[in-house]
C-alpha atoms as a PDB file:
ATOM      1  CA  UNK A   1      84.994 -50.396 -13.392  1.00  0.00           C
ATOM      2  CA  UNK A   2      82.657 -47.654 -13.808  1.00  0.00           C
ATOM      3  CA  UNK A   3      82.089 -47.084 -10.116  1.00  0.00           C
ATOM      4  CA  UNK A   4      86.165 -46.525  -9.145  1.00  0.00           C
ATOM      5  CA  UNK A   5      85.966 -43.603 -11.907  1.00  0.00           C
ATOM      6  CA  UNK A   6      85.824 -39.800 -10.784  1.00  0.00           C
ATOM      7  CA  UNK A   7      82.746 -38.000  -9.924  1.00  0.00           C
ATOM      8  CA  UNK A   8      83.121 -34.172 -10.006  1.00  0.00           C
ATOM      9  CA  UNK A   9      86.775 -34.840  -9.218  1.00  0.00           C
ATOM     10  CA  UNK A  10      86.474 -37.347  -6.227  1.00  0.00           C
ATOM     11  CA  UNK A  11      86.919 -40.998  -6.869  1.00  0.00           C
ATOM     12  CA  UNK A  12      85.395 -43.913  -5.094  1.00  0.00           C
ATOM     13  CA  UNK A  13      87.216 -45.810  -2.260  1.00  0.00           C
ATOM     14  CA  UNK A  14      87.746 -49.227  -3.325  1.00  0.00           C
ATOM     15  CA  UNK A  15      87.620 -52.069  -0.816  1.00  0.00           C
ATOM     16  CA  UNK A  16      91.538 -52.763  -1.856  1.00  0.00           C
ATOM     17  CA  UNK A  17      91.986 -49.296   0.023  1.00  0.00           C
ATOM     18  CA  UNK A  18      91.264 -49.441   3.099  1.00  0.00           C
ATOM     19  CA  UNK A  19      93.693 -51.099   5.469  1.00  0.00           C
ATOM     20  CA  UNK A  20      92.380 -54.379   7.041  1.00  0.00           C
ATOM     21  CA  UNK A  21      92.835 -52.942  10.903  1.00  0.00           C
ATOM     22  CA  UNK A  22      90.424 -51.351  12.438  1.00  0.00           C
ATOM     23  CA  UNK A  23      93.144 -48.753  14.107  1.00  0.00           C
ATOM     24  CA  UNK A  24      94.567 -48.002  10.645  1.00  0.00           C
ATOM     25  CA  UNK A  25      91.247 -47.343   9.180  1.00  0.00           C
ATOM     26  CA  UNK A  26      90.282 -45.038  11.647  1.00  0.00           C
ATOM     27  CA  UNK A  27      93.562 -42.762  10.988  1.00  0.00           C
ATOM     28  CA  UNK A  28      92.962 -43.435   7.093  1.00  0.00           C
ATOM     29  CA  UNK A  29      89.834 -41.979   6.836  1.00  0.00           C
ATOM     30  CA  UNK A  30      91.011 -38.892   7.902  1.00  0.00           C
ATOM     31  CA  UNK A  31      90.768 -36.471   5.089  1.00  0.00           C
ATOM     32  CA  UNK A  32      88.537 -39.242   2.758  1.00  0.00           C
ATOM     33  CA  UNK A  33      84.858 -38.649   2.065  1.00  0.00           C
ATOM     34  CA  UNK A  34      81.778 -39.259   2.389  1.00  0.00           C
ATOM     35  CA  UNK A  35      78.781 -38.734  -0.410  1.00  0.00           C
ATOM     36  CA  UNK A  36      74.979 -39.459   0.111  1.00  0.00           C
ATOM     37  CA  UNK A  37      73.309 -39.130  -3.013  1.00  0.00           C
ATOM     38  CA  UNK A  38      69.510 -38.378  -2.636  1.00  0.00           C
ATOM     39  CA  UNK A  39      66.708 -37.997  -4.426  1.00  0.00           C
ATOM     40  CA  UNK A  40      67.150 -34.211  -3.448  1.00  0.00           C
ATOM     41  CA  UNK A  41      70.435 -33.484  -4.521  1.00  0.00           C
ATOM     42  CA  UNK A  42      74.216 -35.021  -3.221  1.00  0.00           C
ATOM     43  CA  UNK A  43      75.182 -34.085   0.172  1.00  0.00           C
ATOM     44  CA  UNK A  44      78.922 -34.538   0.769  1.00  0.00           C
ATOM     45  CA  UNK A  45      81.653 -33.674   3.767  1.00  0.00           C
ATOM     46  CA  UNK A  46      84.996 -34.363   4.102  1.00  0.00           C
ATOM     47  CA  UNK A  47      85.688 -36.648   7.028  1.00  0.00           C
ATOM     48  CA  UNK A  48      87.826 -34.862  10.142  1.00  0.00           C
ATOM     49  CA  UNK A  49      86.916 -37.209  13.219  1.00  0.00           C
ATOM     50  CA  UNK A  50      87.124 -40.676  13.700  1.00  0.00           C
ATOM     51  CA  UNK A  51      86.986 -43.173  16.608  1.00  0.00           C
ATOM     52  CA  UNK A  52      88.116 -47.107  16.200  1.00  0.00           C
ATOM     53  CA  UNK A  53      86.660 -49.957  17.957  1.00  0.00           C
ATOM     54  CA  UNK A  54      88.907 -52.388  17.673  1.00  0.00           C
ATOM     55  CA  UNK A  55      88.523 -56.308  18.128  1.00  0.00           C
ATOM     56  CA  UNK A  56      87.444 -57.446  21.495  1.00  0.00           C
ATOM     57  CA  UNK A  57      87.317 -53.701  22.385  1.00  0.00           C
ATOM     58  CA  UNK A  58      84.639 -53.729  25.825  1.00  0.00           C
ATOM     59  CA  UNK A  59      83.233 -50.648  24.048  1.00  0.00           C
ATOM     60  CA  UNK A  60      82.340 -51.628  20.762  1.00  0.00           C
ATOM     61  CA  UNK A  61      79.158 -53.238  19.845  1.00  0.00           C
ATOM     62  CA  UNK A  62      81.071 -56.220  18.306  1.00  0.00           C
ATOM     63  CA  UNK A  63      82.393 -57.473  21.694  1.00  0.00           C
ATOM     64  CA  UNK A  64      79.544 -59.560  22.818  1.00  0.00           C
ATOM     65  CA  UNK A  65      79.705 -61.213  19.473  1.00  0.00           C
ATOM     66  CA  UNK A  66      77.303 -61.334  16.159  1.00  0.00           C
ATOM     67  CA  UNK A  67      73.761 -60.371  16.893  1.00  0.00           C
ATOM     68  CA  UNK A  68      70.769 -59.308  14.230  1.00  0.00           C
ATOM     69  CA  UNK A  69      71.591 -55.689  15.450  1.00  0.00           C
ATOM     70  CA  UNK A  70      75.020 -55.594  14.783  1.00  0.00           C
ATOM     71  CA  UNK A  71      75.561 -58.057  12.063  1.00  0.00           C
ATOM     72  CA  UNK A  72      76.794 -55.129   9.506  1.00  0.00           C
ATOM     73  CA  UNK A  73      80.003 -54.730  11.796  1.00  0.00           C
ATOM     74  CA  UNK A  74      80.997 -58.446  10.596  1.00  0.00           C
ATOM     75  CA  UNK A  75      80.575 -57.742   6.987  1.00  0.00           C
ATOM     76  CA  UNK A  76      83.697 -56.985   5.013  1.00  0.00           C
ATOM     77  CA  UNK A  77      85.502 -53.860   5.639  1.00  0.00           C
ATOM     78  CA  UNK A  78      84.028 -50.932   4.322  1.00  0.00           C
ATOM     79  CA  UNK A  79      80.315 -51.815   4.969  1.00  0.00           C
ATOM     80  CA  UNK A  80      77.990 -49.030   6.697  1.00  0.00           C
ATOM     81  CA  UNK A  81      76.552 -49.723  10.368  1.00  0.00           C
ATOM     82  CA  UNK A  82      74.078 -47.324  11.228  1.00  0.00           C
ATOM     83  CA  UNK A  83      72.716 -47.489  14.950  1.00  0.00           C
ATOM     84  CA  UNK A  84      70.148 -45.914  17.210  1.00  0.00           C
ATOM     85  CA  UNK A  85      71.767 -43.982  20.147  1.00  0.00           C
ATOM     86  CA  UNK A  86      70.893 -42.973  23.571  1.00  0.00           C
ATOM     87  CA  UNK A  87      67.390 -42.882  21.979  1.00  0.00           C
ATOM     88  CA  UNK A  88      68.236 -39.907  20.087  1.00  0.00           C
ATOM     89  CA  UNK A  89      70.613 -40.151  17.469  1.00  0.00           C
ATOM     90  CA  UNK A  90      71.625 -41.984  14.435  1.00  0.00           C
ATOM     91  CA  UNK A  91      75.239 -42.869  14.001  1.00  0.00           C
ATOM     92  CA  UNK A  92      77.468 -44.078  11.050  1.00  0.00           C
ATOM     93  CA  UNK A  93      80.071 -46.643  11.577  1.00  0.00           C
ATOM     94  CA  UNK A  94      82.579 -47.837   8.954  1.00  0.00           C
ATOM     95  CA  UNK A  95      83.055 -51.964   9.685  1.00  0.00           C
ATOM     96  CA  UNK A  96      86.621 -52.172   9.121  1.00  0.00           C
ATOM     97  CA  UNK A  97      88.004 -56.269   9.494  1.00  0.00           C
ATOM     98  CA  UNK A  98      87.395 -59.338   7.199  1.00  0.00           C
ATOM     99  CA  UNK A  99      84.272 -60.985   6.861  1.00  0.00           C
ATOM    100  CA  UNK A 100      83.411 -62.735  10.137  1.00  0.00           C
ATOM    101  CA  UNK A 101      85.160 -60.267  12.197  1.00  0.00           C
ATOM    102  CA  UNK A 102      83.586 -57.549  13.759  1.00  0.00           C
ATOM    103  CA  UNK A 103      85.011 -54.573  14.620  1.00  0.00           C
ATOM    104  CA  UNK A 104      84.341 -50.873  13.129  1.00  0.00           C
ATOM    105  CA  UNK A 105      85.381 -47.336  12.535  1.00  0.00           C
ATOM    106  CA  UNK A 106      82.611 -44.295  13.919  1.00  0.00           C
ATOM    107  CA  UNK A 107      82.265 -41.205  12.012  1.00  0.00           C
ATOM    108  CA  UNK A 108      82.748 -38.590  14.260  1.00  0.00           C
ATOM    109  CA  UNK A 109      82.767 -35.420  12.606  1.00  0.00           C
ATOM    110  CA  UNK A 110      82.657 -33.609   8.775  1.00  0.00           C
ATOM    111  CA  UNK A 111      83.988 -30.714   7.253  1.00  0.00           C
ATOM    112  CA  UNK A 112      80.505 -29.674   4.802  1.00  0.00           C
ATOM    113  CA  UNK A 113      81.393 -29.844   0.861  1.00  0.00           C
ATOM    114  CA  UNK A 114      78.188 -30.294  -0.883  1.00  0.00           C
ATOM    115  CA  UNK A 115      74.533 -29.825  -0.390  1.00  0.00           C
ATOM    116  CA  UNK A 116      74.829 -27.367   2.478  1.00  0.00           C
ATOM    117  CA  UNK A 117      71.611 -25.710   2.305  1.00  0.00           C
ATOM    118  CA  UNK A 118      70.138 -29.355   2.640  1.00  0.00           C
ATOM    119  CA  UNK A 119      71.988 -29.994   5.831  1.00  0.00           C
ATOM    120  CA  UNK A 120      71.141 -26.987   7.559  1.00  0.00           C
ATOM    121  CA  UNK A 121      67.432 -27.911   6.572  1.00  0.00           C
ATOM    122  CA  UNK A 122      67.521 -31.020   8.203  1.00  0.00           C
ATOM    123  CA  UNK A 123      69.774 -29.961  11.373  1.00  0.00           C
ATOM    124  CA  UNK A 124      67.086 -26.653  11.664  1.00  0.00           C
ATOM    125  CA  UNK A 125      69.465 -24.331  10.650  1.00  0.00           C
ATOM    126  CA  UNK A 126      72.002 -24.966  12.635  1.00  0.00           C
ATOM    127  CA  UNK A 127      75.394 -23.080  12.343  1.00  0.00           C
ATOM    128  CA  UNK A 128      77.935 -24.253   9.652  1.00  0.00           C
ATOM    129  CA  UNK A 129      80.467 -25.276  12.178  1.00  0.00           C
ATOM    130  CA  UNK A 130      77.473 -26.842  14.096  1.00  0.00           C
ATOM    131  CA  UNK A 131      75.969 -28.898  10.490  1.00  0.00           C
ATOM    132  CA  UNK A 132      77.963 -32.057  11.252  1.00  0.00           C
ATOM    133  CA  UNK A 133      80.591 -32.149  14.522  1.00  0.00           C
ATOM    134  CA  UNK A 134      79.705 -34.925  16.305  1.00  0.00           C
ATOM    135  CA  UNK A 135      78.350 -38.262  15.373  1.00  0.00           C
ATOM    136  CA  UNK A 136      74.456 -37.698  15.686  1.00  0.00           C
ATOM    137  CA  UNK A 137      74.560 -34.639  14.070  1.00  0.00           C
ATOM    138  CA  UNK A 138      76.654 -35.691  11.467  1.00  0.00           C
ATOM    139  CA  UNK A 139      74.067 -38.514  10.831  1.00  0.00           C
ATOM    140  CA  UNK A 140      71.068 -36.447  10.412  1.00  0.00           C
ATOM    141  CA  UNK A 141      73.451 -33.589   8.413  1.00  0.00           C
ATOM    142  CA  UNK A 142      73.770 -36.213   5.394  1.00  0.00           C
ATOM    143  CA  UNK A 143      70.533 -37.621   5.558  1.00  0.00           C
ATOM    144  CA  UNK A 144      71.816 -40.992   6.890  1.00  0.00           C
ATOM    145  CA  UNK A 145      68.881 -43.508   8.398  1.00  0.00           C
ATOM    146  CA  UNK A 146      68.870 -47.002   9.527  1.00  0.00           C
ATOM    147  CA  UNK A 147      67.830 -47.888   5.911  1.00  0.00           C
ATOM    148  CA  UNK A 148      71.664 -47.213   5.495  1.00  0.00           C
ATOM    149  CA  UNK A 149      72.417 -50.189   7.607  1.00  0.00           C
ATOM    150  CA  UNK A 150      74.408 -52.641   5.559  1.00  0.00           C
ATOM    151  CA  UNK A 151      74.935 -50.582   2.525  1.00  0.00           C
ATOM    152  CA  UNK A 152      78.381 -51.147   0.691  1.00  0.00           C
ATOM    153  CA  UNK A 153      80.209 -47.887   0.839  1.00  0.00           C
ATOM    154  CA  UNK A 154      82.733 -49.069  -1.698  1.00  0.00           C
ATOM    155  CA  UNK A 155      80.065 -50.629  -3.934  1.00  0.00           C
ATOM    156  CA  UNK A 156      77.820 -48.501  -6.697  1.00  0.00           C
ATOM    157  CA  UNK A 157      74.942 -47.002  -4.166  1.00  0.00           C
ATOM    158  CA  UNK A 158      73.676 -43.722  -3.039  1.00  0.00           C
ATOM    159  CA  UNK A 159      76.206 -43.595   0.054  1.00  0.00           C
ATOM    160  CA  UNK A 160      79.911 -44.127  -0.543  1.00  0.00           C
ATOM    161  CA  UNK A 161      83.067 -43.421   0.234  1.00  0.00           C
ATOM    162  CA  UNK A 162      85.409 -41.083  -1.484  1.00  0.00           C
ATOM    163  CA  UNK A 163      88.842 -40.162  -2.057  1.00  0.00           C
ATOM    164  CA  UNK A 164      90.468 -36.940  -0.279  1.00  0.00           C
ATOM    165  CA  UNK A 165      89.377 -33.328  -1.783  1.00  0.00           C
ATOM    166  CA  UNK A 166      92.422 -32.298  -0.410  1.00  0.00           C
ATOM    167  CA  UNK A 167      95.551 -33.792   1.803  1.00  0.00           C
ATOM    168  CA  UNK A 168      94.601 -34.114   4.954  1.00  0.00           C
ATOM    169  CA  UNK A 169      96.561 -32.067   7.730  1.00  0.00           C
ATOM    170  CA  UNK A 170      98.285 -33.455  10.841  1.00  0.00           C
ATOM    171  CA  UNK A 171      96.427 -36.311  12.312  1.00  0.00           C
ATOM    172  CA  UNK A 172      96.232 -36.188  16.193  1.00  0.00           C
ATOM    173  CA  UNK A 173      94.844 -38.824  18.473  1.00  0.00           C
ATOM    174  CA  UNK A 174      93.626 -39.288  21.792  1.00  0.00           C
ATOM    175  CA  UNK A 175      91.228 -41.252  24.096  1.00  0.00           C
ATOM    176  CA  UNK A 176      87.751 -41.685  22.393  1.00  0.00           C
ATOM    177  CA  UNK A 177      84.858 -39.602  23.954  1.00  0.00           C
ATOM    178  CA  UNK A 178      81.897 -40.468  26.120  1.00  0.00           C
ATOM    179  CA  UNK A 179      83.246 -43.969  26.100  1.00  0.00           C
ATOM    180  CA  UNK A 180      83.690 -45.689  29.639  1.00  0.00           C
ATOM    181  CA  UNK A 181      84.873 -49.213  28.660  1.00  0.00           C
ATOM    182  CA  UNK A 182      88.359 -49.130  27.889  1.00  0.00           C
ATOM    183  CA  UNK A 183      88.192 -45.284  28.172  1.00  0.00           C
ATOM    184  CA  UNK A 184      92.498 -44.692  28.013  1.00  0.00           C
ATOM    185  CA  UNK A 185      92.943 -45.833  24.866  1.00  0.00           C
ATOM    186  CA  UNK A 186      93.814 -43.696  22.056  1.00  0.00           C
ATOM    187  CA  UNK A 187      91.801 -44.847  19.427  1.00  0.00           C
ATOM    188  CA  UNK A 188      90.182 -40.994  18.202  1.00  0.00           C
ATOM    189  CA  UNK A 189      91.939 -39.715  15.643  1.00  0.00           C
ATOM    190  CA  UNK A 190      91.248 -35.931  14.315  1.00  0.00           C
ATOM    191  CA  UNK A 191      92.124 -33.682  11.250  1.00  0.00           C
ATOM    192  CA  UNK A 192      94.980 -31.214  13.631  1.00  0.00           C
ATOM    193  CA  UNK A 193      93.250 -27.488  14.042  1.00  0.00           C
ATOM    194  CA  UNK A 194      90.398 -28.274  11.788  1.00  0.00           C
ATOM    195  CA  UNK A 195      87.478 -26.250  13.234  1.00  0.00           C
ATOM    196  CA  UNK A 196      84.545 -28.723  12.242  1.00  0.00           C
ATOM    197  CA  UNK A 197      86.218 -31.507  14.828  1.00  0.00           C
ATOM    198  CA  UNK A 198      83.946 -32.525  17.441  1.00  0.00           C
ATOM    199  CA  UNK A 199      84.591 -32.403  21.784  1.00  0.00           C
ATOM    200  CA  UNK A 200      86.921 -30.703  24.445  1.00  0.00           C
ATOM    201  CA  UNK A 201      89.084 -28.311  22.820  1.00  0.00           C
ATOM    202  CA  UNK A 202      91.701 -30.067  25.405  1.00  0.00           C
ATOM    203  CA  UNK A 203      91.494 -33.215  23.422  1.00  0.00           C
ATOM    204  CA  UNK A 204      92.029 -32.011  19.988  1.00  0.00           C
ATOM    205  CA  UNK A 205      94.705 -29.766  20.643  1.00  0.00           C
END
């Protein structure tokens, strides 16, 4: 199938990939990436935070069951969910059960790859480090609006998933931040001593 094929070495994530747990997800994506191809030119980063929110997790927007907003969450695995936060930011989410099920994966943080000089447009120059730790930032770094909401990530599309650039270090986990549902759980996993991971140097140590 054309779209499973490499691009400029990095090969799209089939569906058949990623694990059917929300948990397992979260640690898989570790080290994957992820590719927004725009009109302007590709924009790419190499995922290094995740948080899961896992079925009939409190904190996730999936608990309270399948609403117009959130309806992306119960779409197969591997769908985007894009979402308006604190009035500020975008964020990406990865849904991550079966159909019907809704549960998902947040993108926390990105190492840059591609289309730098476009990120650091759009975040206003921001330090490298800076382009894309931490889920709204990472959102506006790769261009990513609620016009993503819904999109197929392992489907032929602007924004997909891809394959690691390179094996991913030690994973580490620990409780998920700014959460205060459910807050002890350690569902945030992180790419070990990676600078580009996002929060308290105490929880990514």
């Amino acid at each position: 199938m054309a779209h499973n094929k490499p691009e400029w070495g990095v090969r799209r994530l089939r569906r058949t990939d990623l694990p059917i747990d929300t948990a397992e997800m979260a640690r898989y994506l570790i080290g994957k990436t992820l590719v927004h191809d725009l009109a302007v030119g590709r924009v790419s980063g190499r995922i290094v935070e995740t948080e899961a929110y896992v079925v009939g997790d409190a904190a996730g927007h999936a608990f309270r069951g399948l609403t117009r907003r959130n309806r992306s969450l119960f779409l197969d695995r591997g769908r985007a969910y894009v979402h308006f936060a604190y009035g500020m930011h975008m964020m990406l989410n990865v849904s991550s059960e079966i159909r019907g099920v809704g549960a998902g994966v947040l993108l926390r943080a990105l190492e840059p790859l591609d289309g730098i000089s476009f990120m650091e447009h759009w975040r206003d120059h921001a330090s490298l480090l800076d382009l894309a730790r931490g889920p709204g930032r990472l959102a506006q770094a790769m261009g990513i609006d609620v016009r993503c909401d819904g999109l197929d990530l392992c489907a032929p599309g602007p924004l997909w998933l891809g394959a690691s650039t390179r094996p991913a270090g030690e994973i580490g986990s620990s409780v998920r931040i700014g959460v205060s549902r459910e807050a002890r759980r350690l569902l945030r996993f992180y790419d070990r001593n990676n600078p580009y991971v996002s929060g308290p140097r105490s929880l990514s140590a």
